[in-house]
PDB file of N, CA and C in Angstrom:
ATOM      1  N   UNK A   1     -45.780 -10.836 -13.004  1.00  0.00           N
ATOM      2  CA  UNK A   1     -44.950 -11.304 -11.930  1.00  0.00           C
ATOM      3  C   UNK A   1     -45.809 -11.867 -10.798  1.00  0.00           C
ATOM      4  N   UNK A   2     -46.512 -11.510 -10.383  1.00  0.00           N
ATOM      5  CA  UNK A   2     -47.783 -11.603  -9.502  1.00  0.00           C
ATOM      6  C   UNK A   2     -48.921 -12.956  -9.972  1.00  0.00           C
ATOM      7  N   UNK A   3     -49.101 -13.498  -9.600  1.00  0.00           N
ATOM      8  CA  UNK A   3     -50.533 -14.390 -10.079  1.00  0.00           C
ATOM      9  C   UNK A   3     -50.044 -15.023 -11.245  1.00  0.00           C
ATOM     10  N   UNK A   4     -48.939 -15.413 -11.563  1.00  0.00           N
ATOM     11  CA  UNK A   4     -48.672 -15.641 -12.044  1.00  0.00           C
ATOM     12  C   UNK A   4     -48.030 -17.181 -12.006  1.00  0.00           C
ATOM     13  N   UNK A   5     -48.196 -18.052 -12.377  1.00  0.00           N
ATOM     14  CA  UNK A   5     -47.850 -19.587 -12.423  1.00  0.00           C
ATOM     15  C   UNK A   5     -47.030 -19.925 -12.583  1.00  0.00           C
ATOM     16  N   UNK A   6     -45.572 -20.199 -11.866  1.00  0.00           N
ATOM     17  CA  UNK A   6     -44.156 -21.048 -12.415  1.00  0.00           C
ATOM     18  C   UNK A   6     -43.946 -22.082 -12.430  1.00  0.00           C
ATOM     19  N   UNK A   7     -43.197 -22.298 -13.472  1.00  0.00           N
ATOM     20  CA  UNK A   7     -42.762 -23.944 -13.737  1.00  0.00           C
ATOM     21  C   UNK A   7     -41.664 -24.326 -12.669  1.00  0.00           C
ATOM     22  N   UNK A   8     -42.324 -25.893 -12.485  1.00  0.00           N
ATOM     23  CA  UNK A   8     -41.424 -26.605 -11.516  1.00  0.00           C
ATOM     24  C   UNK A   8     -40.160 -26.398 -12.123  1.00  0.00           C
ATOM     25  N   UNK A   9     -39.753 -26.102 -12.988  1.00  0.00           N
ATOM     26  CA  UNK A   9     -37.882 -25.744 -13.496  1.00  0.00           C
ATOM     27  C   UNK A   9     -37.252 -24.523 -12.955  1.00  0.00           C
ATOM     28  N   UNK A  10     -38.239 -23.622 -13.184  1.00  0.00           N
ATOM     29  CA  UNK A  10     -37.876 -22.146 -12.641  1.00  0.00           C
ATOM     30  C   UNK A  10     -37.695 -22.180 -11.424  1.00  0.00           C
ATOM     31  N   UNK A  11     -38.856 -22.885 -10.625  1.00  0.00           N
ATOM     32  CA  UNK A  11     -38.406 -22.524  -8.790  1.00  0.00           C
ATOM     33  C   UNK A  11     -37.302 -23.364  -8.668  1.00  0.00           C
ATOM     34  N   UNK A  12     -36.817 -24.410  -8.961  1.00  0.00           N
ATOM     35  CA  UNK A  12     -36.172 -25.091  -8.428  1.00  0.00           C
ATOM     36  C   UNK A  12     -34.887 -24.503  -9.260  1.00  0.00           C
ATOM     37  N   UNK A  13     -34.651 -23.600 -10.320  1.00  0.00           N
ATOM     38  CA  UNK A  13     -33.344 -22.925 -10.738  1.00  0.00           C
ATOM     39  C   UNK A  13     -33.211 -21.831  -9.396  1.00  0.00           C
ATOM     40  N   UNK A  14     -34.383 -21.492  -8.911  1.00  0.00           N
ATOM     41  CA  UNK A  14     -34.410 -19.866  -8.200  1.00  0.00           C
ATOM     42  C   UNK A  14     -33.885 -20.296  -6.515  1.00  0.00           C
ATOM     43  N   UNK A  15     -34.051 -21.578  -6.210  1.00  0.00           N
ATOM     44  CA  UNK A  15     -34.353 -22.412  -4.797  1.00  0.00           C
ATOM     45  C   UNK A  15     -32.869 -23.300  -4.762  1.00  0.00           C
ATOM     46  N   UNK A  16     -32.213 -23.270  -6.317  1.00  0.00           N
ATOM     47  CA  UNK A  16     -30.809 -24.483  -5.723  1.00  0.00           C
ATOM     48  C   UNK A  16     -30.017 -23.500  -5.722  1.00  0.00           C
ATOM     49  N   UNK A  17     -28.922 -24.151  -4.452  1.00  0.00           N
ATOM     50  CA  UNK A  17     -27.635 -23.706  -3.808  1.00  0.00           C
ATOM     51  C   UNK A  17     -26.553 -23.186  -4.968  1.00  0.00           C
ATOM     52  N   UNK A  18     -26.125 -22.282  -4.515  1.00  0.00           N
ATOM     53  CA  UNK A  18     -24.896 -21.699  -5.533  1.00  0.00           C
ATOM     54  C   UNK A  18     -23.790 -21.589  -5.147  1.00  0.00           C
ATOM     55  N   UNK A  19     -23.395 -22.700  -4.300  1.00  0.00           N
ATOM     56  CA  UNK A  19     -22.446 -22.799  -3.705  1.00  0.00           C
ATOM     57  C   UNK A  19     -21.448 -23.637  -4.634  1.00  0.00           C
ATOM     58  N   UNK A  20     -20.476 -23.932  -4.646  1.00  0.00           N
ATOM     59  CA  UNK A  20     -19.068 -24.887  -5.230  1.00  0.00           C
ATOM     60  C   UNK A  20     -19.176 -25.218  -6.783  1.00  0.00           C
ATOM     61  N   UNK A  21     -19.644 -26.939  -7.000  1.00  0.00           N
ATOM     62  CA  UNK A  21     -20.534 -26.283  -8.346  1.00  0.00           C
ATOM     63  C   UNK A  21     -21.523 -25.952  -8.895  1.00  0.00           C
ATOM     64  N   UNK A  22     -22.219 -25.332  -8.691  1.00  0.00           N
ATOM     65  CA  UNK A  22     -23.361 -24.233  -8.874  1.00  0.00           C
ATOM     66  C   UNK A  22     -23.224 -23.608  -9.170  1.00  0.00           C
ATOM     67  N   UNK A  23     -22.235 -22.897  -8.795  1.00  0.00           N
ATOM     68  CA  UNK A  23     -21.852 -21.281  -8.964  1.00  0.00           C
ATOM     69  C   UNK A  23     -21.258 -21.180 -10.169  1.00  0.00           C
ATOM     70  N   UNK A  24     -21.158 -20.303 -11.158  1.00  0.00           N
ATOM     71  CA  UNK A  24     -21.091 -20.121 -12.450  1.00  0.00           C
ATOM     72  C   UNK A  24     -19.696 -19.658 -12.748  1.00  0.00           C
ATOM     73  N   UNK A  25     -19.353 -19.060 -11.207  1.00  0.00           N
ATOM     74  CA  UNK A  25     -17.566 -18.966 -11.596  1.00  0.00           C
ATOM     75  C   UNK A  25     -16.747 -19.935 -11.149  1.00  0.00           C
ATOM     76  N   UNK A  26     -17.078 -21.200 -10.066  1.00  0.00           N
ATOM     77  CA  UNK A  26     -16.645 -22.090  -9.641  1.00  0.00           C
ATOM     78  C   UNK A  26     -15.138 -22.416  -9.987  1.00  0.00           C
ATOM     79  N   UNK A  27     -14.143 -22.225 -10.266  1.00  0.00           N
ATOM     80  CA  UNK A  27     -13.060 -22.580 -10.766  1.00  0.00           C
ATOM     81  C   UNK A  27     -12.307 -21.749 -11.268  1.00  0.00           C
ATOM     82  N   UNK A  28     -13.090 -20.775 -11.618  1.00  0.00           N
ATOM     83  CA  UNK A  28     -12.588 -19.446 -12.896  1.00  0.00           C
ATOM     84  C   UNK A  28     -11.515 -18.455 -11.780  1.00  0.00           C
ATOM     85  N   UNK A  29     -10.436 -18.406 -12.437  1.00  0.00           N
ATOM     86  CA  UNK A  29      -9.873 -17.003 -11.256  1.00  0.00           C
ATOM     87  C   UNK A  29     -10.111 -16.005 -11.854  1.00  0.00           C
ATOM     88  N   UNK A  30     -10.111 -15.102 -11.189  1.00  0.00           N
ATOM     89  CA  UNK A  30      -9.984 -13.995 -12.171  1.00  0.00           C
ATOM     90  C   UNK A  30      -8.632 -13.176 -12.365  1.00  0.00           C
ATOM     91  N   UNK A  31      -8.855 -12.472 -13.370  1.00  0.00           N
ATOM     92  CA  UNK A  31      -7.625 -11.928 -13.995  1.00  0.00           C
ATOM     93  C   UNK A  31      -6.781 -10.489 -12.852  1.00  0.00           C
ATOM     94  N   UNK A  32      -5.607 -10.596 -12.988  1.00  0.00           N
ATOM     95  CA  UNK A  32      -4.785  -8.786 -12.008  1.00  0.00           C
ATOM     96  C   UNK A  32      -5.514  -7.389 -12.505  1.00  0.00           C
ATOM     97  N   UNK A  33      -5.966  -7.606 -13.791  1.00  0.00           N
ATOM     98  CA  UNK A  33      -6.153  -6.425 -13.942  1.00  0.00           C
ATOM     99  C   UNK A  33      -8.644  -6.483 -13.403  1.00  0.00           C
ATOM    100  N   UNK A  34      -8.947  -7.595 -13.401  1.00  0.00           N
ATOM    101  CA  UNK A  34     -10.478  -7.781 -12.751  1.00  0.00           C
ATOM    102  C   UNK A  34     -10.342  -7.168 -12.074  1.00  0.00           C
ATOM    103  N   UNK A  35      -9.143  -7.887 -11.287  1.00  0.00           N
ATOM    104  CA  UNK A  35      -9.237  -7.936  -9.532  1.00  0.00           C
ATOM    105  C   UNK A  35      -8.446  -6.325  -9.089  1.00  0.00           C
ATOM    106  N   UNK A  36      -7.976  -5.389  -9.757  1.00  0.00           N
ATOM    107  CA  UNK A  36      -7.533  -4.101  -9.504  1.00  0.00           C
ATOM    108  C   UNK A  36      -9.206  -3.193 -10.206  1.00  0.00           C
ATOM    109  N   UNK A  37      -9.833  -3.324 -10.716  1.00  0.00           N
ATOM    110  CA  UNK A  37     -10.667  -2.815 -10.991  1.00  0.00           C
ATOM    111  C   UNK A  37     -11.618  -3.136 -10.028  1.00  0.00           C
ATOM    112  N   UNK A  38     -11.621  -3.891  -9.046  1.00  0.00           N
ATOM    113  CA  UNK A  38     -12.973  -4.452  -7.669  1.00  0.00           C
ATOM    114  C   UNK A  38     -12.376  -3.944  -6.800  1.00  0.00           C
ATOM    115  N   UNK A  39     -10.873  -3.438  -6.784  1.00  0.00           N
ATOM    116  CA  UNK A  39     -10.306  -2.901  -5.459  1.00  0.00           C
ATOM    117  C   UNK A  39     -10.889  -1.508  -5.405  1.00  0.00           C
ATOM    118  N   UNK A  40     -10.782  -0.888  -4.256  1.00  0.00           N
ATOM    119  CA  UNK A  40     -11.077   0.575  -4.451  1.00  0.00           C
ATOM    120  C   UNK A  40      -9.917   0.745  -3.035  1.00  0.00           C
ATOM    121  N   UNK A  41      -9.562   1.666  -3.850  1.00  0.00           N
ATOM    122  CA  UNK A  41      -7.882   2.365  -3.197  1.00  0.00           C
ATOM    123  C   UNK A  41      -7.799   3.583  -3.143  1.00  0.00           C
ATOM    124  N   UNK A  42      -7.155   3.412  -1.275  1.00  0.00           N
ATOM    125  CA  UNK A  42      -7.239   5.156  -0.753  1.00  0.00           C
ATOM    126  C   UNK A  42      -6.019   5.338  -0.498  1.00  0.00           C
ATOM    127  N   UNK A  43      -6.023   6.868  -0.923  1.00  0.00           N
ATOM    128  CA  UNK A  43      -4.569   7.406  -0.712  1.00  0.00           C
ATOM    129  C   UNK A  43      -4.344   7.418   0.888  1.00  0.00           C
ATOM    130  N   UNK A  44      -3.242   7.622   1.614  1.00  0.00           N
ATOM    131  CA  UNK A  44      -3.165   8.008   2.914  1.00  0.00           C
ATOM    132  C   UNK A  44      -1.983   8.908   2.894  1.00  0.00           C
ATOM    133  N   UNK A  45      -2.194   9.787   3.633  1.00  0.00           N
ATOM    134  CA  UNK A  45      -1.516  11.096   3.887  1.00  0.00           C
ATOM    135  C   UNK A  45      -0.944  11.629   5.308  1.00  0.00           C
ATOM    136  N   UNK A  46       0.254  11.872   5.465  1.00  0.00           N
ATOM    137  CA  UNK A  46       0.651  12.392   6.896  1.00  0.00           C
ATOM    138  C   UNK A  46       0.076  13.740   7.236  1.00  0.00           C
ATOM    139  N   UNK A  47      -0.578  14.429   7.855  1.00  0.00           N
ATOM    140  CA  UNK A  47      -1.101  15.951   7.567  1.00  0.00           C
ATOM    141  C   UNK A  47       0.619  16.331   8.438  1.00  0.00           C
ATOM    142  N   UNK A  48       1.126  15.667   9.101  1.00  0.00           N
ATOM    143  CA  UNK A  48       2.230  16.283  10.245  1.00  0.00           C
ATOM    144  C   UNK A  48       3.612  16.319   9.235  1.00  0.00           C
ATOM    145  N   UNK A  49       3.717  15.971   7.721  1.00  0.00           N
ATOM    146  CA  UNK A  49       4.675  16.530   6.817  1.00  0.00           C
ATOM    147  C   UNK A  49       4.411  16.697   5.739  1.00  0.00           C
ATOM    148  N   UNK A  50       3.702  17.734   5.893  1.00  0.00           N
ATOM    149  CA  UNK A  50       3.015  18.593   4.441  1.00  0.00           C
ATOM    150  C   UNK A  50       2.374  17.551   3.837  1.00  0.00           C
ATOM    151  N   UNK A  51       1.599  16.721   4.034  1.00  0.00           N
ATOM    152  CA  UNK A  51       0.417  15.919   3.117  1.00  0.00           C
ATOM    153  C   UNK A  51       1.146  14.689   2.202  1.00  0.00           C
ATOM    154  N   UNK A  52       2.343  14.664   3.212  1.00  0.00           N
ATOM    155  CA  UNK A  52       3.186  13.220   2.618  1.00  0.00           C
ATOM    156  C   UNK A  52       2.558  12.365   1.790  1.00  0.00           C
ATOM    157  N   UNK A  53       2.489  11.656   1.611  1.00  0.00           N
ATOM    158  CA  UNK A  53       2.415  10.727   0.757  1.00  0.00           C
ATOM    159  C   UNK A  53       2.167   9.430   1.282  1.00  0.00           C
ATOM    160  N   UNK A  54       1.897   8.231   2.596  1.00  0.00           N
ATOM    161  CA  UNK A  54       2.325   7.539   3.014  1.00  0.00           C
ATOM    162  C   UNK A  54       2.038   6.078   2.386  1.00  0.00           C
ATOM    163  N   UNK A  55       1.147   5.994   1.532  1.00  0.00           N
ATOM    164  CA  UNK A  55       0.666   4.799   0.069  1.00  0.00           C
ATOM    165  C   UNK A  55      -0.490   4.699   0.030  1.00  0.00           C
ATOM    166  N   UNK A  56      -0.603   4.189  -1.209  1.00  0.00           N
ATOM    167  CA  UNK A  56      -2.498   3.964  -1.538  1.00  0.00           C
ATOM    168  C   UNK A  56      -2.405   2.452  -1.377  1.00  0.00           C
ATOM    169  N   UNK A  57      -3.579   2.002  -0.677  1.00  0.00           N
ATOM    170  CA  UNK A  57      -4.161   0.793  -0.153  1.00  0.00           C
ATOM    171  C   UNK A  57      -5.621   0.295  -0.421  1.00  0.00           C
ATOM    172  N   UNK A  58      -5.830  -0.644  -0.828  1.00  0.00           N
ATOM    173  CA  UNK A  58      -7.363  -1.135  -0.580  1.00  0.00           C
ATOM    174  C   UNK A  58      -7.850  -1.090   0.779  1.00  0.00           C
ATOM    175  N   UNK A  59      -9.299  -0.597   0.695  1.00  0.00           N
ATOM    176  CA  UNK A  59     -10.028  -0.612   1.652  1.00  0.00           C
ATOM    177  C   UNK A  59      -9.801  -1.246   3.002  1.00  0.00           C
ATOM    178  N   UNK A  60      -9.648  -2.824   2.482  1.00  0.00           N
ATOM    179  CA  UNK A  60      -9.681  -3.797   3.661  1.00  0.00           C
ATOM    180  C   UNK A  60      -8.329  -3.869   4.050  1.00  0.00           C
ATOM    181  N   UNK A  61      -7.042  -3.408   3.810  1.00  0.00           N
ATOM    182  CA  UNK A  61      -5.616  -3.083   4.110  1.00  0.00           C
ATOM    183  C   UNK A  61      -5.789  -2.086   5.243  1.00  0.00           C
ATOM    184  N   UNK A  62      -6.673  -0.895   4.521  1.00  0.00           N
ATOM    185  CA  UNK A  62      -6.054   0.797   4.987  1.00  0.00           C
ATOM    186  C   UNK A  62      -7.181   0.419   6.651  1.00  0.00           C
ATOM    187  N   UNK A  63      -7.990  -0.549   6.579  1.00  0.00           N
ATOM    188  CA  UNK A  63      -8.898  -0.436   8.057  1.00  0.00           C
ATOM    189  C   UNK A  63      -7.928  -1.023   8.892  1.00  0.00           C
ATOM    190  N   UNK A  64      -7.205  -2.302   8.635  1.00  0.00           N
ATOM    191  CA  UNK A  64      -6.631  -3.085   9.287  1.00  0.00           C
ATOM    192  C   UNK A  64      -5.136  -2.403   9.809  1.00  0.00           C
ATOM    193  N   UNK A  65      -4.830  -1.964   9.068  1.00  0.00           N
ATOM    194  CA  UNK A  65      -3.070  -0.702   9.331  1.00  0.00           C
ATOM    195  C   UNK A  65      -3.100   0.218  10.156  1.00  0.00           C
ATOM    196  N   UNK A  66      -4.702   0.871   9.932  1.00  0.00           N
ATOM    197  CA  UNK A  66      -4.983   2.165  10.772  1.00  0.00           C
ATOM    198  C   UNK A  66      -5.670   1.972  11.624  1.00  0.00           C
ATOM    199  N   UNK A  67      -6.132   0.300  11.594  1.00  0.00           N
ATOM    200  CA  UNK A  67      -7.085   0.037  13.160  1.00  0.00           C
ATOM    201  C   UNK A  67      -8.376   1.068  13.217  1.00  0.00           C
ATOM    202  N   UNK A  68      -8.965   1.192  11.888  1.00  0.00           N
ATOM    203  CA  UNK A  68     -10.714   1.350  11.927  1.00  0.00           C
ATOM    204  C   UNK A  68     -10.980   0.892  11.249  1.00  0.00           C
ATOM    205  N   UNK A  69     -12.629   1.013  11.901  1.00  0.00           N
ATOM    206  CA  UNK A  69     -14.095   0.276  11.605  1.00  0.00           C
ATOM    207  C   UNK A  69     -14.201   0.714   9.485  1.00  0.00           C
ATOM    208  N   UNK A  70     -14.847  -0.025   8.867  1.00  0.00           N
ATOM    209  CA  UNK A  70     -15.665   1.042   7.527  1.00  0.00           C
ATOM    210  C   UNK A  70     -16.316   2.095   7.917  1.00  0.00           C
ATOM    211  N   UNK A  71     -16.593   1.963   8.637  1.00  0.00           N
ATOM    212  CA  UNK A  71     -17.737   3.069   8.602  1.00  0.00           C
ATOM    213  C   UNK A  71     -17.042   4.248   9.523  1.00  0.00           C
ATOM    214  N   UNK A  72     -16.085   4.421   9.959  1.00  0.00           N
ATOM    215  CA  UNK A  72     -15.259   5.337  10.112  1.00  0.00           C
ATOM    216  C   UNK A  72     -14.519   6.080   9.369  1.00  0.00           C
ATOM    217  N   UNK A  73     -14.181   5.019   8.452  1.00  0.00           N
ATOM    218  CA  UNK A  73     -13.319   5.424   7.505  1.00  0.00           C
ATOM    219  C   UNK A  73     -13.968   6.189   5.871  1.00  0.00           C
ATOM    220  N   UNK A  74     -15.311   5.592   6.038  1.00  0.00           N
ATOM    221  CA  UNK A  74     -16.355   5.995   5.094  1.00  0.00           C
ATOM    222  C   UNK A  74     -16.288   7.912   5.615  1.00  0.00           C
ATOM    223  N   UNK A  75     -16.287   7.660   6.689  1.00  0.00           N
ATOM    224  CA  UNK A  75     -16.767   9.412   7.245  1.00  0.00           C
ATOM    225  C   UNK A  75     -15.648   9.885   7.475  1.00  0.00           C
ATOM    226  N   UNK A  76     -14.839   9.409   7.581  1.00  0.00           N
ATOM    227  CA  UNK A  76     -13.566  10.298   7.680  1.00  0.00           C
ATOM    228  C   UNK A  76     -12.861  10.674   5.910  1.00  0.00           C
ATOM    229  N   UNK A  77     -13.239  10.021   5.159  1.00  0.00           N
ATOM    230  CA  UNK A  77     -13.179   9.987   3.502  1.00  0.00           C
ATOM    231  C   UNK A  77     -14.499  10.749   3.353  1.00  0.00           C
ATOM    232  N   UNK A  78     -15.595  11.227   3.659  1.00  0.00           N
ATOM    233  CA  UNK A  78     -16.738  11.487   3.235  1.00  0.00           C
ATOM    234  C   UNK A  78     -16.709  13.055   3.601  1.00  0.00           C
ATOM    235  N   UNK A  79     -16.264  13.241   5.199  1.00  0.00           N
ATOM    236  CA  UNK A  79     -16.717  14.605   5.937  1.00  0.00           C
ATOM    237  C   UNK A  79     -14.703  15.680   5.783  1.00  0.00           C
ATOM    238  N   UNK A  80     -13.933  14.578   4.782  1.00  0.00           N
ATOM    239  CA  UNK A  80     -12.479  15.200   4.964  1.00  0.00           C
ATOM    240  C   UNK A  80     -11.739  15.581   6.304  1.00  0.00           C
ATOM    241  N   UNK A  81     -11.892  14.844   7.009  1.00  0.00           N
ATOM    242  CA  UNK A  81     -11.400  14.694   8.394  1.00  0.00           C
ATOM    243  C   UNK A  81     -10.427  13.701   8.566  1.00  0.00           C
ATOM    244  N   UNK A  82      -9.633  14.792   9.466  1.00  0.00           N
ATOM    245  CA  UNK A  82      -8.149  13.947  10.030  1.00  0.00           C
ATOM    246  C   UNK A  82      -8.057  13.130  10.892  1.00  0.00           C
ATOM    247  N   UNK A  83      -7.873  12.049  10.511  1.00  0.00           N
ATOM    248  CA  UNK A  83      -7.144  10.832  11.970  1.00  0.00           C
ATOM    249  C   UNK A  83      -6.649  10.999  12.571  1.00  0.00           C
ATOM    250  N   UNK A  84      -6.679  10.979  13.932  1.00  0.00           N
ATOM    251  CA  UNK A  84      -6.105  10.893  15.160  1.00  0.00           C
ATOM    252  C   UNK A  84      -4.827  12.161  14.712  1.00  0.00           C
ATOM    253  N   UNK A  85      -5.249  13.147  14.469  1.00  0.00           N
ATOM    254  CA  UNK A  85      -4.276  14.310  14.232  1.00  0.00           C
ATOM    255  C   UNK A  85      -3.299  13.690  13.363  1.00  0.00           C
ATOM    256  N   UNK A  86      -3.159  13.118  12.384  1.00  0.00           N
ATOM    257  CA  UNK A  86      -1.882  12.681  11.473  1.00  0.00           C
ATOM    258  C   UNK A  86      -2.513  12.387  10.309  1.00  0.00           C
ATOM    259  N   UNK A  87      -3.438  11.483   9.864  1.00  0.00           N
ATOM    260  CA  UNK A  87      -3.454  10.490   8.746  1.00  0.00           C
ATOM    261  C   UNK A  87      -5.425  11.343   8.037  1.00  0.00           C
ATOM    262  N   UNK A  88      -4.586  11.827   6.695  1.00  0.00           N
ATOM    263  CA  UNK A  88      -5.604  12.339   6.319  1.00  0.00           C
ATOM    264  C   UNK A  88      -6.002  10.913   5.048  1.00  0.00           C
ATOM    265  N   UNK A  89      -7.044  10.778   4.726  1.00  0.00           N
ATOM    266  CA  UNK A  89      -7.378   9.555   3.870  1.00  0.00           C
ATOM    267  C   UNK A  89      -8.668  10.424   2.751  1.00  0.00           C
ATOM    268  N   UNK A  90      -8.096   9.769   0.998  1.00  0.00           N
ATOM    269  CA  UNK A  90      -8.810  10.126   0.392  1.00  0.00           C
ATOM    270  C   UNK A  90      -8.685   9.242  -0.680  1.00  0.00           C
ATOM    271  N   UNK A  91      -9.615   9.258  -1.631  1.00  0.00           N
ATOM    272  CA  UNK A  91     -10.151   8.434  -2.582  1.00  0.00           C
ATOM    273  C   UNK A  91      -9.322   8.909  -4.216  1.00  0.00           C
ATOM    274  N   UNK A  92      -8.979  10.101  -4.189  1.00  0.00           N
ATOM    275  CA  UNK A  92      -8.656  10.539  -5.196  1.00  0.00           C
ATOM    276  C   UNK A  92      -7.322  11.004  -4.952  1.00  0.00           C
ATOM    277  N   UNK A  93      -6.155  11.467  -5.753  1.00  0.00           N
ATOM    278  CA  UNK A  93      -4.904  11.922  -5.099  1.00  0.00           C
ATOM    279  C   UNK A  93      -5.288  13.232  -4.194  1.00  0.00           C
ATOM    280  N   UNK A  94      -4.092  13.919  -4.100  1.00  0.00           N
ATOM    281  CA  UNK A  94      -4.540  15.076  -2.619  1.00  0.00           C
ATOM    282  C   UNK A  94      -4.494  16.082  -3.527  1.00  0.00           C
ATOM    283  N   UNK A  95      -5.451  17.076  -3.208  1.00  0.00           N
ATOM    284  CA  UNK A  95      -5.614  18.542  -3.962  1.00  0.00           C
ATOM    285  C   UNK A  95      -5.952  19.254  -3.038  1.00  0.00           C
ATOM    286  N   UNK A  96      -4.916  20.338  -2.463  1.00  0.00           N
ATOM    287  CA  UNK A  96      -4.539  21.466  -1.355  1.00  0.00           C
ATOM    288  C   UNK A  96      -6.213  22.139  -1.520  1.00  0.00           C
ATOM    289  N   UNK A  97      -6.614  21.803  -2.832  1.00  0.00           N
ATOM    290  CA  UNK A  97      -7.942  23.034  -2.355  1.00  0.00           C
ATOM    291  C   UNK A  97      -9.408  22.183  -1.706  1.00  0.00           C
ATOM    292  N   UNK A  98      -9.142  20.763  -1.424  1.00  0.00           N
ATOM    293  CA  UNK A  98     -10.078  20.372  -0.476  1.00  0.00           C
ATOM    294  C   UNK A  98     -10.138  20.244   0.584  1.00  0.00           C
ATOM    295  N   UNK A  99      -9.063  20.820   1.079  1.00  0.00           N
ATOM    296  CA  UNK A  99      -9.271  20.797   2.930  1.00  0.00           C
ATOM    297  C   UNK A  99      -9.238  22.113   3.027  1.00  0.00           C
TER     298      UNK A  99
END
Protein backbone atom coordinates (compact mmCIF):
# COMPACT_ATOMS: atom_id res chain seq x y z
CA UNK A 1 0.00 0.00 0.00
CA UNK A 2 2.83 2.30 0.86
CA UNK A 3 5.68 2.93 -1.81
CA UNK A 4 3.88 1.69 -3.84
CA UNK A 5 3.21 3.02 -7.60
CA UNK A 6 -0.42 3.68 -9.06
CA UNK A 7 -1.70 3.72 -12.29
CA UNK A 8 -2.95 6.87 -13.81
CA UNK A 9 -6.51 4.75 -14.00
CA UNK A 10 -6.66 4.01 -10.38
CA UNK A 11 -6.14 7.65 -9.08
CA UNK A 12 -8.28 9.09 -11.33
CA UNK A 13 -11.17 6.10 -10.45
CA UNK A 14 -10.23 7.10 -6.57
CA UNK A 15 -10.22 11.26 -7.44
CA UNK A 16 -13.68 11.33 -9.83
CA UNK A 17 -16.89 12.77 -8.44
CA UNK A 18 -19.69 10.39 -7.45
CA UNK A 19 -22.11 12.53 -7.77
CA UNK A 20 -25.40 12.07 -10.43
CA UNK A 21 -23.86 9.82 -12.95
CA UNK A 22 -21.11 8.45 -11.22
CA UNK A 23 -22.73 7.13 -8.64
CA UNK A 24 -23.51 3.49 -9.09
CA UNK A 25 -27.08 3.81 -7.81
CA UNK A 26 -27.89 6.91 -9.85
CA UNK A 27 -31.45 6.13 -10.90
CA UNK A 28 -32.02 2.88 -8.98
CA UNK A 29 -34.84 3.37 -6.17
CA UNK A 30 -34.84 1.26 -3.83
CA UNK A 31 -37.26 -1.24 -2.82
CA UNK A 32 -40.23 -0.74 0.76
CA UNK A 33 -38.94 -3.50 2.13
CA UNK A 34 -34.57 -1.89 1.57
CA UNK A 35 -35.83 1.10 2.74
CA UNK A 36 -37.68 -0.47 6.16
CA UNK A 37 -34.58 -2.40 6.82
CA UNK A 38 -32.24 1.28 6.82
CA UNK A 39 -34.98 2.66 9.06
CA UNK A 40 -34.35 2.09 12.67
CA UNK A 41 -37.61 2.50 14.70
CA UNK A 42 -38.38 3.55 18.23
CA UNK A 43 -41.13 2.66 20.19
CA UNK A 44 -42.58 5.71 22.22
CA UNK A 45 -44.35 5.30 25.36
CA UNK A 46 -46.59 7.50 27.73
CA UNK A 47 -44.97 6.59 31.30
CA UNK A 48 -48.33 8.91 32.61
CA UNK A 49 -50.76 5.72 31.29
CA UNK A 50 -49.17 2.68 32.22
CA UNK A 51 -46.46 2.58 29.33
CA UNK A 52 -49.12 3.30 26.58
CA UNK A 53 -48.25 2.66 23.56
CA UNK A 54 -48.05 6.05 21.63
CA UNK A 55 -46.27 4.52 17.97
CA UNK A 56 -43.07 3.39 16.65
CA UNK A 57 -41.29 5.96 14.42
CA UNK A 58 -38.02 6.36 12.61
CA UNK A 59 -35.39 8.14 14.13
CA UNK A 60 -35.63 11.31 12.08
CA UNK A 61 -39.72 11.45 12.77
CA UNK A 62 -39.44 10.60 16.67
CA UNK A 63 -36.57 13.88 16.95
CA UNK A 64 -38.74 16.13 14.99
CA UNK A 65 -42.39 15.20 17.04
CA UNK A 66 -40.60 15.28 20.31
CA UNK A 67 -38.43 18.32 19.47
CA UNK A 68 -34.85 16.61 20.27
CA UNK A 69 -31.43 16.74 19.29
CA UNK A 70 -29.86 12.71 18.32
CA UNK A 71 -27.87 12.80 20.69
CA UNK A 72 -30.44 13.24 23.29
CA UNK A 73 -32.37 10.86 22.19
CA UNK A 74 -29.34 8.40 21.80
CA UNK A 75 -29.07 8.90 25.82
CA UNK A 76 -32.31 8.95 26.69
CA UNK A 77 -32.65 5.30 24.63
CA UNK A 78 -29.15 4.39 26.00
CA UNK A 79 -29.31 5.52 29.97
CA UNK A 80 -33.56 4.43 29.94
CA UNK A 81 -34.64 7.77 30.89
CA UNK A 82 -37.87 9.60 30.79
CA UNK A 83 -38.77 12.68 28.75
CA UNK A 84 -39.83 15.56 30.11
CA UNK A 85 -41.78 13.29 32.75
CA UNK A 86 -44.10 11.50 30.02
CA UNK A 87 -42.42 9.94 26.94
CA UNK A 88 -40.33 6.94 27.67
CA UNK A 89 -38.44 5.88 24.18
CA UNK A 90 -37.00 2.47 23.28
CA UNK A 91 -35.58 0.48 20.54
CA UNK A 92 -37.14 -2.77 21.28
CA UNK A 93 -40.94 -3.23 22.44
CA UNK A 94 -41.44 -2.31 26.33
CA UNK A 95 -40.48 -5.00 28.94
CA UNK A 96 -41.69 -3.86 32.65
CA UNK A 97 -38.34 -5.47 33.77
CA UNK A 98 -36.12 -2.66 32.24
CA UNK A 99 -36.96 0.26 34.03
Amino acid sequence: MYNKIKSDAFIAQQTRDRSAENNPMFGKTKSEQTLATLRKMIFVYDVTQDYKLLGVYPTVMCTRLFKLCNNTLKKRINNKEIHNGKYFFSKDPYNSDEV
